[in-house]
N, C-alpha and C. Protein backbone atom coordinates (compact mmCIF):
# COMPACT_ATOMS: atom_id res chain seq x y z
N UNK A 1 28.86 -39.56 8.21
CA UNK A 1 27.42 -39.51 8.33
C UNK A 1 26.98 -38.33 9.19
N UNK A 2 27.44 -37.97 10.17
CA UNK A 2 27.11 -37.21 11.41
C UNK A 2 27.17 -35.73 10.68
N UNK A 3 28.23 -35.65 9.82
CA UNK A 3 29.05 -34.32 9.22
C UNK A 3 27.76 -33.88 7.99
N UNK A 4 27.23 -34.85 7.64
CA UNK A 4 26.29 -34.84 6.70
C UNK A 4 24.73 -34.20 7.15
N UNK A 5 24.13 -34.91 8.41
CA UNK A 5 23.09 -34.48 9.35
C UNK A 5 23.73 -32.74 10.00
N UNK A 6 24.90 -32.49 10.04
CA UNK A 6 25.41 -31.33 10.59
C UNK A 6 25.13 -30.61 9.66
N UNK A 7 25.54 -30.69 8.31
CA UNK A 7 25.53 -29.64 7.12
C UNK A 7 23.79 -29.53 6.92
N UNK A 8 23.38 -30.66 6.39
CA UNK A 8 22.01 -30.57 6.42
C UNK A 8 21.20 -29.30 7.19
N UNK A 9 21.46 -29.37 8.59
CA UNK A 9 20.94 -28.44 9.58
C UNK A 9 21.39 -27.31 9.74
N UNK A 10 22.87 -27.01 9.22
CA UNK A 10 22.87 -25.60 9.09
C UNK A 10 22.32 -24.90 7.72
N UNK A 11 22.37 -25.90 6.90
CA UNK A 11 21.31 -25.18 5.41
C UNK A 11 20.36 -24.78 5.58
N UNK A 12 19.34 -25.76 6.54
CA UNK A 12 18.05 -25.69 7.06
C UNK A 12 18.03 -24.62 8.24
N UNK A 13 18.98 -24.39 8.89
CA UNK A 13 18.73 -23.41 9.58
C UNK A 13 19.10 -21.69 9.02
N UNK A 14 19.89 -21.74 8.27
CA UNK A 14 19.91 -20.62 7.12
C UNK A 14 19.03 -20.73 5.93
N UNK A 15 18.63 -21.34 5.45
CA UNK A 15 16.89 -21.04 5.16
C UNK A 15 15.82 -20.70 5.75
N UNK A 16 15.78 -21.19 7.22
CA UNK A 16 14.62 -20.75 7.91
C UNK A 16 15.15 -19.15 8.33
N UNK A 17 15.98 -19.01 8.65
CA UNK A 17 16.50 -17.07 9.09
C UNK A 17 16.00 -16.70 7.72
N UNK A 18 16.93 -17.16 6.20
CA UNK A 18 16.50 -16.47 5.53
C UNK A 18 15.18 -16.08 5.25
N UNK A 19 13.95 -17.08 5.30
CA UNK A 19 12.41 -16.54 5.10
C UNK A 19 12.11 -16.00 6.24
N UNK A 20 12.50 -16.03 7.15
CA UNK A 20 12.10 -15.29 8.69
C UNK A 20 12.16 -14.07 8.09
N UNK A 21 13.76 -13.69 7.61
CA UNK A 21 14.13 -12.25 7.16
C UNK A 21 12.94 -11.50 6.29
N UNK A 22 13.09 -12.18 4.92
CA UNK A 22 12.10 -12.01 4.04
C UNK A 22 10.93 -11.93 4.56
N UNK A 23 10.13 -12.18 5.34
CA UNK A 23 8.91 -12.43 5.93
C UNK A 23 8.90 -10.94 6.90
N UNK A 24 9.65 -10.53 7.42
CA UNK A 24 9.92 -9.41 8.32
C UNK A 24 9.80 -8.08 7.34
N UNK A 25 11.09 -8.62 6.47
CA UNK A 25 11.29 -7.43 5.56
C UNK A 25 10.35 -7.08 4.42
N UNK A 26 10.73 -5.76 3.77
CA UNK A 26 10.06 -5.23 2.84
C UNK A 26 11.03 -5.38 1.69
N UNK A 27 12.21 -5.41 2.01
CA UNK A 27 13.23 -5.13 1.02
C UNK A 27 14.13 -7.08 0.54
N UNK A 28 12.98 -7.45 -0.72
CA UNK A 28 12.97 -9.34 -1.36
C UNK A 28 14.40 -9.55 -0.99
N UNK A 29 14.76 -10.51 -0.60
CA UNK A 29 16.19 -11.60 -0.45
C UNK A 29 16.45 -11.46 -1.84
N UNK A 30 15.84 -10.95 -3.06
CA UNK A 30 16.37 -11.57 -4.24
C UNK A 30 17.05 -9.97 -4.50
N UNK A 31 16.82 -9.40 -4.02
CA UNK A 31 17.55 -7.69 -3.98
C UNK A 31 18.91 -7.53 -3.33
N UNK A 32 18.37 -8.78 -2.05
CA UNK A 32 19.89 -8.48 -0.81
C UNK A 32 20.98 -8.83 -1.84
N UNK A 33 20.28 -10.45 -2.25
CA UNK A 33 21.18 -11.42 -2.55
C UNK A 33 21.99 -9.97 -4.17
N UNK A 34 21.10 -9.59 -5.03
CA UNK A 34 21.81 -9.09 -6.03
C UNK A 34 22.91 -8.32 -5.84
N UNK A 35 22.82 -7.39 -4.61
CA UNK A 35 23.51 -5.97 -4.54
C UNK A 35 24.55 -6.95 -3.37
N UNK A 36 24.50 -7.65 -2.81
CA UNK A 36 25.28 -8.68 -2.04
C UNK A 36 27.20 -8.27 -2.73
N UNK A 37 26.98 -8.49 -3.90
CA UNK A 37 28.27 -8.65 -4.62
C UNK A 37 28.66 -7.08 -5.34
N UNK A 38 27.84 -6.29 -5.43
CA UNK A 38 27.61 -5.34 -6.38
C UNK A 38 28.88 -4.35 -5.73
N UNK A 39 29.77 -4.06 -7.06
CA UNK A 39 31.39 -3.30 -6.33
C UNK A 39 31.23 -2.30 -7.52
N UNK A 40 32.52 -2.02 -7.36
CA UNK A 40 33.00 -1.03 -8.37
C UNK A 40 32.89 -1.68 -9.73
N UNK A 41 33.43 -2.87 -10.40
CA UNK A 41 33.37 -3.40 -11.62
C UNK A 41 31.84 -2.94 -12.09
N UNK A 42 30.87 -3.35 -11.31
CA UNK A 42 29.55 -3.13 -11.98
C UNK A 42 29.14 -1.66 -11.66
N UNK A 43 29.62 -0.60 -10.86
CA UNK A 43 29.18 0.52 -11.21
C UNK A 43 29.86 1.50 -12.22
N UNK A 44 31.17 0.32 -12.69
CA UNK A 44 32.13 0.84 -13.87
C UNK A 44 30.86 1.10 -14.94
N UNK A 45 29.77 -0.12 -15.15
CA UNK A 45 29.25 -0.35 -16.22
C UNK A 45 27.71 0.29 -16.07
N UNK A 46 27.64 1.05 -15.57
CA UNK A 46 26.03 1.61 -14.94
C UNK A 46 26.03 3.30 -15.86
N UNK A 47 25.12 3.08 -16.98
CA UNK A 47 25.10 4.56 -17.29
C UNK A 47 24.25 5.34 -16.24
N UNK A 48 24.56 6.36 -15.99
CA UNK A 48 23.31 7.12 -15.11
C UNK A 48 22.32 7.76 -15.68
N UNK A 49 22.35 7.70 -16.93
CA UNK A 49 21.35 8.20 -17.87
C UNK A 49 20.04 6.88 -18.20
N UNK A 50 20.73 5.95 -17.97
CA UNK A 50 19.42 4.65 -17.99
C UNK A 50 19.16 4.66 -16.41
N UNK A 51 19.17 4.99 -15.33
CA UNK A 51 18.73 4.88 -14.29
C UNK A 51 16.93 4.77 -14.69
N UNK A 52 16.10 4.23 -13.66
CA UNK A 52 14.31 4.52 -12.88
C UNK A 52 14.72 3.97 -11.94
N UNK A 53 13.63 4.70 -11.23
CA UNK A 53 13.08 4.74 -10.36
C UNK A 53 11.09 4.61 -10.49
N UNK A 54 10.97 3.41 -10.11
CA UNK A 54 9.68 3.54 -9.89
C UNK A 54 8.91 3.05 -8.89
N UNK A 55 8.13 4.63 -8.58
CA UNK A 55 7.36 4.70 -7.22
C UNK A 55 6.28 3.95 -7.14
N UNK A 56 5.39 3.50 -6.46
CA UNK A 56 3.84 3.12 -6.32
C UNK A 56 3.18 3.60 -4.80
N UNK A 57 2.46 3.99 -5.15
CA UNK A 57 1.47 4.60 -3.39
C UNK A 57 -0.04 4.28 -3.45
N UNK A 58 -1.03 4.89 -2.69
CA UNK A 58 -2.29 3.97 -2.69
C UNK A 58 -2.51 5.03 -3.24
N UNK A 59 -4.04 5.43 -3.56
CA UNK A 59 -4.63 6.47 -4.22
C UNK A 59 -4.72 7.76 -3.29
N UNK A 60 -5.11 8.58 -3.30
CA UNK A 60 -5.44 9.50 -2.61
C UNK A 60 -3.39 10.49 -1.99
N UNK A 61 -2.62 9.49 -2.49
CA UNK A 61 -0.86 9.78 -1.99
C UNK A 61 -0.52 10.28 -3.62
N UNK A 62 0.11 11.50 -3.55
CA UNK A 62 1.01 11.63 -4.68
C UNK A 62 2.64 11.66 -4.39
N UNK A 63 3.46 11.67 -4.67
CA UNK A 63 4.85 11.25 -4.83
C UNK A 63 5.61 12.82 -5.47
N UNK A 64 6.20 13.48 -4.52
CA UNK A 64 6.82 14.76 -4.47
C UNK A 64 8.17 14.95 -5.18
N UNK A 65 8.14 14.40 -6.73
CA UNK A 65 8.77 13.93 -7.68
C UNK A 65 9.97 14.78 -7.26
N UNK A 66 10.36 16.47 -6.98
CA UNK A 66 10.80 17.10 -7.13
C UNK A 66 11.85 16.84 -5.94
N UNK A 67 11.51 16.52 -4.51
CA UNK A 67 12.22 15.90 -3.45
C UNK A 67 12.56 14.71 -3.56
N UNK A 68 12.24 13.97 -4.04
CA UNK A 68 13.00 12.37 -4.13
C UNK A 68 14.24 12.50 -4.20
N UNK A 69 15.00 11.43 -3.95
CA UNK A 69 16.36 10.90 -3.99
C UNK A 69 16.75 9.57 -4.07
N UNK A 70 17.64 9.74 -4.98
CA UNK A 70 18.25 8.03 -5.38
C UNK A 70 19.01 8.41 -4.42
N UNK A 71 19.43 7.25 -3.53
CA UNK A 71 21.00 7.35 -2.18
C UNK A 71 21.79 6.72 -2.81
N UNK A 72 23.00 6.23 -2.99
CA UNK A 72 24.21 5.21 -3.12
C UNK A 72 25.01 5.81 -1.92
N UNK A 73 25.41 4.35 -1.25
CA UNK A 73 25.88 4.13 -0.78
C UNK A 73 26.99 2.87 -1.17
N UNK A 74 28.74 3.46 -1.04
CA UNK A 74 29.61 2.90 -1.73
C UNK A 74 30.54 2.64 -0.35
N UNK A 75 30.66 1.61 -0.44
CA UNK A 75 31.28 1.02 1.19
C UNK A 75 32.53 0.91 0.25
N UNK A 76 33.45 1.25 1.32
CA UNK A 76 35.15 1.08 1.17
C UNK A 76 35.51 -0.26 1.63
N UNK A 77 36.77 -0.60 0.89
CA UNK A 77 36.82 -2.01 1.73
C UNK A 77 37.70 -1.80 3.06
N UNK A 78 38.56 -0.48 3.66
CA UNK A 78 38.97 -0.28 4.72
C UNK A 78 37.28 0.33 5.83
N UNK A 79 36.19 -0.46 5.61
CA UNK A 79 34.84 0.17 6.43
C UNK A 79 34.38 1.06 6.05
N UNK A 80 35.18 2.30 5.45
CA UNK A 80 34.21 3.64 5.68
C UNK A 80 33.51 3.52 4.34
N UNK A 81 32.61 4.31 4.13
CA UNK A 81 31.95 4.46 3.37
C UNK A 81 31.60 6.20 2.99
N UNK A 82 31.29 6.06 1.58
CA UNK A 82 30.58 7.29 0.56
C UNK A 82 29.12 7.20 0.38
N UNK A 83 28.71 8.47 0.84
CA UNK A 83 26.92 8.52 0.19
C UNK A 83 26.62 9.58 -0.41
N UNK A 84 25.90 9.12 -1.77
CA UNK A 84 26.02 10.27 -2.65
C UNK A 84 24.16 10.33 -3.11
N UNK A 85 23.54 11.74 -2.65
CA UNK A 85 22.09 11.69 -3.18
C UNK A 85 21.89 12.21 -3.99
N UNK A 86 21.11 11.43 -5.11
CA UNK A 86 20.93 12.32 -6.67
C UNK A 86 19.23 12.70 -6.71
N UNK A 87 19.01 13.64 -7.26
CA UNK A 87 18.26 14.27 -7.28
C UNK A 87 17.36 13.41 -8.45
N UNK A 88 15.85 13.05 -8.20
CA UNK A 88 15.09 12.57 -9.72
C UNK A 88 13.98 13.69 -10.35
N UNK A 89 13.39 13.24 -11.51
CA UNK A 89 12.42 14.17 -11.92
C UNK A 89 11.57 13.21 -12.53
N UNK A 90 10.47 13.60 -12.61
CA UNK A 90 9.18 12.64 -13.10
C UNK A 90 9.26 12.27 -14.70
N UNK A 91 9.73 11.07 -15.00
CA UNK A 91 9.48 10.72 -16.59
C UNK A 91 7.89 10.08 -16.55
N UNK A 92 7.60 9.77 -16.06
CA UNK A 92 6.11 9.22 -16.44
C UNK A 92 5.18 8.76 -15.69
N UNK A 93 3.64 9.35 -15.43
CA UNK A 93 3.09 8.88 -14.60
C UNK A 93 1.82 7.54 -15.53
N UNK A 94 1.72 6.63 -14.40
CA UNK A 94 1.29 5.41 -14.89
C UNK A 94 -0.19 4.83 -13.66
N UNK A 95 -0.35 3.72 -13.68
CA UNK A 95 -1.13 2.50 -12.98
C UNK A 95 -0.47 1.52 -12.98
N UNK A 96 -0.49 1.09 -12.13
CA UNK A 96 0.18 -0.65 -12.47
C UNK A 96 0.07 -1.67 -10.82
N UNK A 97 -0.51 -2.38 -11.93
CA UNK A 97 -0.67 -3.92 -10.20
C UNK A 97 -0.09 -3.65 -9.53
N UNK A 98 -0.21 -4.02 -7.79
CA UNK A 98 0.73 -4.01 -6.67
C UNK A 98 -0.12 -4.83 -6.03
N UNK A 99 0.90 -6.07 -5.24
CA UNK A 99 -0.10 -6.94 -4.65
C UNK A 99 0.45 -6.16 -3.06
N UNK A 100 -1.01 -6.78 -2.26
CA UNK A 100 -1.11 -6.18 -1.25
C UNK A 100 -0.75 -7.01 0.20
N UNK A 101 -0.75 -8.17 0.14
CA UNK A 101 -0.58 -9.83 0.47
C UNK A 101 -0.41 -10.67 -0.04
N UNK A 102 -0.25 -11.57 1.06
CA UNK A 102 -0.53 -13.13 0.30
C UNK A 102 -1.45 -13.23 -0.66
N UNK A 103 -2.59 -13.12 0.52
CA UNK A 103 -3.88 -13.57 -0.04
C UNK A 103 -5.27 -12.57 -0.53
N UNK A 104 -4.26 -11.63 -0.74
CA UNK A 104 -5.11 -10.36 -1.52
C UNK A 104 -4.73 -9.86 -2.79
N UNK A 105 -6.01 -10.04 -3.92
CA UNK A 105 -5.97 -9.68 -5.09
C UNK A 105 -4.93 -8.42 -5.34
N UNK A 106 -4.19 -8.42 -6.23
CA UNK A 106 -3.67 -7.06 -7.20
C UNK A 106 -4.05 -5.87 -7.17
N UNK A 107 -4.15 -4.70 -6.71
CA UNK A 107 -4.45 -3.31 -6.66
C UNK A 107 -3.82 -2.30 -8.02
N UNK A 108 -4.83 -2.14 -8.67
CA UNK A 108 -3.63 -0.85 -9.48
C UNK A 108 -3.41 0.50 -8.48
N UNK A 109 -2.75 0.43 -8.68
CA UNK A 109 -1.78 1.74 -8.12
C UNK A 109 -1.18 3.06 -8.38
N UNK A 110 -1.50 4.33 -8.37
CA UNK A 110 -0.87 5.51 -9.14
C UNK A 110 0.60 5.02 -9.13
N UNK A 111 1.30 5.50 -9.80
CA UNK A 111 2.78 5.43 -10.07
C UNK A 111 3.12 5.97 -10.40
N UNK A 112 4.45 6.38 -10.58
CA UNK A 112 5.49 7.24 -11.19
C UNK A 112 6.75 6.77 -11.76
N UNK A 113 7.05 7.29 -12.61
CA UNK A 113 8.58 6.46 -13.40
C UNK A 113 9.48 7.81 -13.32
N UNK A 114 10.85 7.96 -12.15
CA UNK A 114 11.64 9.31 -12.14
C UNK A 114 12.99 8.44 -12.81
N UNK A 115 13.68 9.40 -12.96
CA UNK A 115 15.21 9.53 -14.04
C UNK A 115 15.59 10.57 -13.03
N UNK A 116 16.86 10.21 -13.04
CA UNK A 116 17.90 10.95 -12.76
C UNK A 116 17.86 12.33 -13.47
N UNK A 117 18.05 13.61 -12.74
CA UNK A 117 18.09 14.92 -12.84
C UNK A 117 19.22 15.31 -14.27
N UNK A 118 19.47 15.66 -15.10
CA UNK A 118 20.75 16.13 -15.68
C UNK A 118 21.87 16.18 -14.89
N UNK A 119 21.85 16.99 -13.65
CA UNK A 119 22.76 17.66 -12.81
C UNK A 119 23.13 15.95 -12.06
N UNK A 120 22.09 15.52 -11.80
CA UNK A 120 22.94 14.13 -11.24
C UNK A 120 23.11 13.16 -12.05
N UNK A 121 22.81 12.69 -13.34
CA UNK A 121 23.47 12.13 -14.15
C UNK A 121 24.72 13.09 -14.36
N UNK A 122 25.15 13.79 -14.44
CA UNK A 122 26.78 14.52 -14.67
C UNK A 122 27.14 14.46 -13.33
N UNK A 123 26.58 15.01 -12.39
CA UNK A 123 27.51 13.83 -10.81
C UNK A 123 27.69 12.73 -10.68
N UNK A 124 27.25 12.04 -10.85
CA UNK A 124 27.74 10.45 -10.72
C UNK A 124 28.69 10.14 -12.11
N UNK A 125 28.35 10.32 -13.29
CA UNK A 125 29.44 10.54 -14.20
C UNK A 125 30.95 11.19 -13.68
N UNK A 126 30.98 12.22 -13.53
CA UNK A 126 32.12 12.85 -12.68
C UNK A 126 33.14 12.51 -11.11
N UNK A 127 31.64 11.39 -10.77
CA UNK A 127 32.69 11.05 -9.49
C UNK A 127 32.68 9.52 -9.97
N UNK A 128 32.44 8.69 -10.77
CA UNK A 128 32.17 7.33 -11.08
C UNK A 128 33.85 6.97 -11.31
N UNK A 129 34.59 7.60 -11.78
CA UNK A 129 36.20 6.82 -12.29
C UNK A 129 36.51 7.18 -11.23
N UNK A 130 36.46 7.99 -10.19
CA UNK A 130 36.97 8.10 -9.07
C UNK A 130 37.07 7.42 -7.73
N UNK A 131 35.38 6.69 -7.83
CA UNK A 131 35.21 5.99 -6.80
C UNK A 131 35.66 4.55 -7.82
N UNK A 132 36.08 3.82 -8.57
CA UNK A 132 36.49 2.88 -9.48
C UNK A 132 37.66 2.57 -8.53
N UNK A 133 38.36 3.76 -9.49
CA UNK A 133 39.83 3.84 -8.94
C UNK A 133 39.90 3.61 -7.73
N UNK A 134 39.49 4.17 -6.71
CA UNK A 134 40.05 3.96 -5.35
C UNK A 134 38.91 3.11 -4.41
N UNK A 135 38.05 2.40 -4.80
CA UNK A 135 37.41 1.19 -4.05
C UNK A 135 36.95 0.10 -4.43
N UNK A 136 38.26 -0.50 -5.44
CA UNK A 136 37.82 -1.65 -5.54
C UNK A 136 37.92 -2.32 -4.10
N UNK A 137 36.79 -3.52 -4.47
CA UNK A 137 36.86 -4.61 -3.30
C UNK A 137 35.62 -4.48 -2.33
N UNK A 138 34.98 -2.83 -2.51
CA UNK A 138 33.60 -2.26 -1.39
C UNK A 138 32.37 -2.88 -2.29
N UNK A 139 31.62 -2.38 -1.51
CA UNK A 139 29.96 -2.76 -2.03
C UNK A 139 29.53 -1.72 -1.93
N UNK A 140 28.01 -1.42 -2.40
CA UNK A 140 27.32 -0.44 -2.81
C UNK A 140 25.90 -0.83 -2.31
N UNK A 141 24.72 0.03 -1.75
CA UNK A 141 23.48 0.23 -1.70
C UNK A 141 23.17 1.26 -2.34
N UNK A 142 21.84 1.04 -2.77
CA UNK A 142 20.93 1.77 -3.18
C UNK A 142 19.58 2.17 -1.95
N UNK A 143 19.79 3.23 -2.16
CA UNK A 143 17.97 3.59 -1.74
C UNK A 143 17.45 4.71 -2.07
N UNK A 144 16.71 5.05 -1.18
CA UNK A 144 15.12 5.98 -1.88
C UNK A 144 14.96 7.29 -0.98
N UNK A 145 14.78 8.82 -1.45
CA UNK A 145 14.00 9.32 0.02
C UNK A 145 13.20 10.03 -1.04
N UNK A 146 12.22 9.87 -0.37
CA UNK A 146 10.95 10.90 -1.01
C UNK A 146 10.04 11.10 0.12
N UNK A 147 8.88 12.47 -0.27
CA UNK A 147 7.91 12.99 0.48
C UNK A 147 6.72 12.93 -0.44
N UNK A 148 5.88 13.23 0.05
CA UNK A 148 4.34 13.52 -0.58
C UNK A 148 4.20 14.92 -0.70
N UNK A 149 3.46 15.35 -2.23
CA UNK A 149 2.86 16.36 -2.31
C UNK A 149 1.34 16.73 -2.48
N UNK A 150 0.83 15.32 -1.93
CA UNK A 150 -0.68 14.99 -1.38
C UNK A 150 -1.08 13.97 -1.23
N UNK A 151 -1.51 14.09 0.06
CA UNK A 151 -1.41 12.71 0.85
C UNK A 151 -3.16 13.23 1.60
N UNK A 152 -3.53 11.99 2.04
CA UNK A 152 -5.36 12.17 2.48
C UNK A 152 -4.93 12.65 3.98
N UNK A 153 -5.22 14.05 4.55
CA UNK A 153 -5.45 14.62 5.56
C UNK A 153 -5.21 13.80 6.84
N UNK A 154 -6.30 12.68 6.96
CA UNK A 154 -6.65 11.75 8.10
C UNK A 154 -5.63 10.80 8.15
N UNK A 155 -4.50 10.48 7.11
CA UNK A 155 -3.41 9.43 6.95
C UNK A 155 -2.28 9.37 7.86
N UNK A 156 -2.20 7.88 8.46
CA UNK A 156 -1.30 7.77 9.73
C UNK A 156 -0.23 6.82 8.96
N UNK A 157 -0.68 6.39 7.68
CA UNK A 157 0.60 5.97 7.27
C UNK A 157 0.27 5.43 6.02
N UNK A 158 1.25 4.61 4.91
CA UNK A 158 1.12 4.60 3.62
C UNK A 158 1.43 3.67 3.02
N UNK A 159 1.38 2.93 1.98
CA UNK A 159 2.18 1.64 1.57
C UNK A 159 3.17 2.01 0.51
N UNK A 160 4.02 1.14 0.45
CA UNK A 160 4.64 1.85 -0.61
C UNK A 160 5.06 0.56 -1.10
N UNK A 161 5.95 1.06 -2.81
CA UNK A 161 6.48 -0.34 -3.66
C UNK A 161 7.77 1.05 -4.28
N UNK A 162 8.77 0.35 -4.15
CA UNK A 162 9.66 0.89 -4.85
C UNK A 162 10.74 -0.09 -6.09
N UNK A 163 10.63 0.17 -7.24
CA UNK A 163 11.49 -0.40 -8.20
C UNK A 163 12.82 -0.04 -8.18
N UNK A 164 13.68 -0.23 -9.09
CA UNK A 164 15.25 0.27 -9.67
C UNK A 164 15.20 -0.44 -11.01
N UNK A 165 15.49 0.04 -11.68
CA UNK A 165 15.90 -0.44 -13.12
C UNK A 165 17.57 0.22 -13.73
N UNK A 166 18.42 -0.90 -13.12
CA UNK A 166 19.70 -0.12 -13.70
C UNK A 166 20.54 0.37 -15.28
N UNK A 167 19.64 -0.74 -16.32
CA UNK A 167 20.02 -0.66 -17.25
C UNK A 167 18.36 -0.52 -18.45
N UNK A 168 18.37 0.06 -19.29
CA UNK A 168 17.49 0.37 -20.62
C UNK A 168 17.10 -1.16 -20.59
N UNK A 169 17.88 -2.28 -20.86
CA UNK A 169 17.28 -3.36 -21.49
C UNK A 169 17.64 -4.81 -20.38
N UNK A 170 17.11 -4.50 -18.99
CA UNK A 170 17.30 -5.26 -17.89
C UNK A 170 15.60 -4.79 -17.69
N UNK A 171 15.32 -5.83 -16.52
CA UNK A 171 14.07 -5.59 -15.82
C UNK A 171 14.36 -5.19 -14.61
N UNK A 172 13.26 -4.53 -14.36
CA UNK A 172 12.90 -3.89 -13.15
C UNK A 172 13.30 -4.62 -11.99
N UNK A 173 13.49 -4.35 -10.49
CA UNK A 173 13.64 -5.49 -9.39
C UNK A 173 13.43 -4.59 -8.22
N UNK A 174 12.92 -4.90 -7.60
CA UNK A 174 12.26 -4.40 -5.93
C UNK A 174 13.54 -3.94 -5.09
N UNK A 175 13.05 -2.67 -4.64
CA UNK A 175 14.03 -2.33 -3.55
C UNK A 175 13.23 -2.34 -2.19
N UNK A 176 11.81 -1.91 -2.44
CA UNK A 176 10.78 -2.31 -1.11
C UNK A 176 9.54 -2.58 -1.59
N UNK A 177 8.93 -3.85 -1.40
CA UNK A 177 7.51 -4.14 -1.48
C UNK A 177 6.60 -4.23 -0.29
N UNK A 178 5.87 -3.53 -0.86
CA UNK A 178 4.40 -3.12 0.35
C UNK A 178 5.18 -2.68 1.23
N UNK A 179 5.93 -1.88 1.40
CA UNK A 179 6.43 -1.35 2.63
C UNK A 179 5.40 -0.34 3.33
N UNK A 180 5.40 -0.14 4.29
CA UNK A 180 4.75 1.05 5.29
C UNK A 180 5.30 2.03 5.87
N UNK A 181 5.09 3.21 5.84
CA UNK A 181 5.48 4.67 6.03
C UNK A 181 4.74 5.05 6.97
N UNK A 182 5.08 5.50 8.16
CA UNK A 182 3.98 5.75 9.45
C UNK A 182 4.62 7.11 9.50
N UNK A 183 3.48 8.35 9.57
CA UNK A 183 3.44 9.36 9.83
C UNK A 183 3.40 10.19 10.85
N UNK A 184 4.40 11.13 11.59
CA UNK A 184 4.24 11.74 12.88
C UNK A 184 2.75 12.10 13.11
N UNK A 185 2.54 12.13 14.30
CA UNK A 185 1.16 12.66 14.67
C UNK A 185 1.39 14.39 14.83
N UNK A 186 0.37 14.73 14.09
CA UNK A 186 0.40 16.11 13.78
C UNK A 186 -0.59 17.16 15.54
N UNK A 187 0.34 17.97 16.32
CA UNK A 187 -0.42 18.39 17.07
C UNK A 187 -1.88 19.09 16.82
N UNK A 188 -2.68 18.99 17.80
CA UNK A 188 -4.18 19.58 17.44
C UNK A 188 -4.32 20.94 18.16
N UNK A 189 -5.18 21.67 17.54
CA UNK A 189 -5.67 22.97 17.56
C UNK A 189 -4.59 24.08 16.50
């Protein structure tokens, strides 16, 4: 009985961290939890030619298609780790909902849909049997770097929504929602 009230409370207490987390973070538990397991077997099966990336910003922010970067990050299972940044280019600019809160209506949003560069679809092709071969057993992250190539003058910071879509005929899934981007303060005169 006692062993039962014990288990109980550590479920309950790793549920409550977990929405604490989620509640903190920008980047859904349903992202951690995916890439949680994500090794070499599944980047065996990842064309880099179906890669997106899709951006969202508020109005008045454009998305500096030409600087972006997909990151991977490929953890070894002896600790160390590989990071490899691929370069994107703009396949399509769009609108699309972004909620802003809880309890705040849907915003459309400028957007952008980037693909992988040529040059980095044939890098990750070229180093993909390599990192296979020699790390099974590691994990892998994904992330994002991009800049603005117009952003509103007076802006101290930005929201952002970032997608991944790894495969042509999979859906989309969050790498950061509503996240915030705070901007150095620019000296005066």
């Amino acid at each position: 009985m006692d062993r039962t009230i014990e288990g109980r409370s550590r479920i309950s207490a790793l549920l409550l961290c977990v929405l604490w987390l989620q509640a903190c973070s920008t980047v859904p538990v349903s992202t951690m939890l995916r890439f949680a397991g994500f090794g070499a077997e599944d980047f065996a099966r990842l064309d880099p030619a179906q890669l997106r990336v899709r951006i969202s910003v508020p109005e008045g922010f454009e998305v500096d298609a030409s600087k972006a970067r997909l990151t991977l990050k490929m953890d070894r299972p002896d600790g160390s780790s590989r990071d490899i940044a691929m370069g994107l280019e703009l396949l399509e600019r769009s609108r699309m909902p972004r909620s802003t809160g809880f309890f705040s209506a849907d915003r459309a949003m400028p957007t952008q849909i980037l693909r992988l560069t040529p040059e980095s679809v044939e890098q990750l092709r070229s180093i993909r049997q390599d990192l296979i071969k020699r790390e099974r057993g590691g994990g892998a992250t994904f992330g994002i770097q991009f800049g603005f190539s117009k952003r509103p003058p007076d802006a101290r910071s930005a929201q952002f929504w970032v997608d991944l879509k790894l495969k042509a005929d999979q859906d989309w899934f969050a790498l950061f929602e509503n996240a915030t981007l705070q901007f150095g303060l620019r000296p005066s005169g």
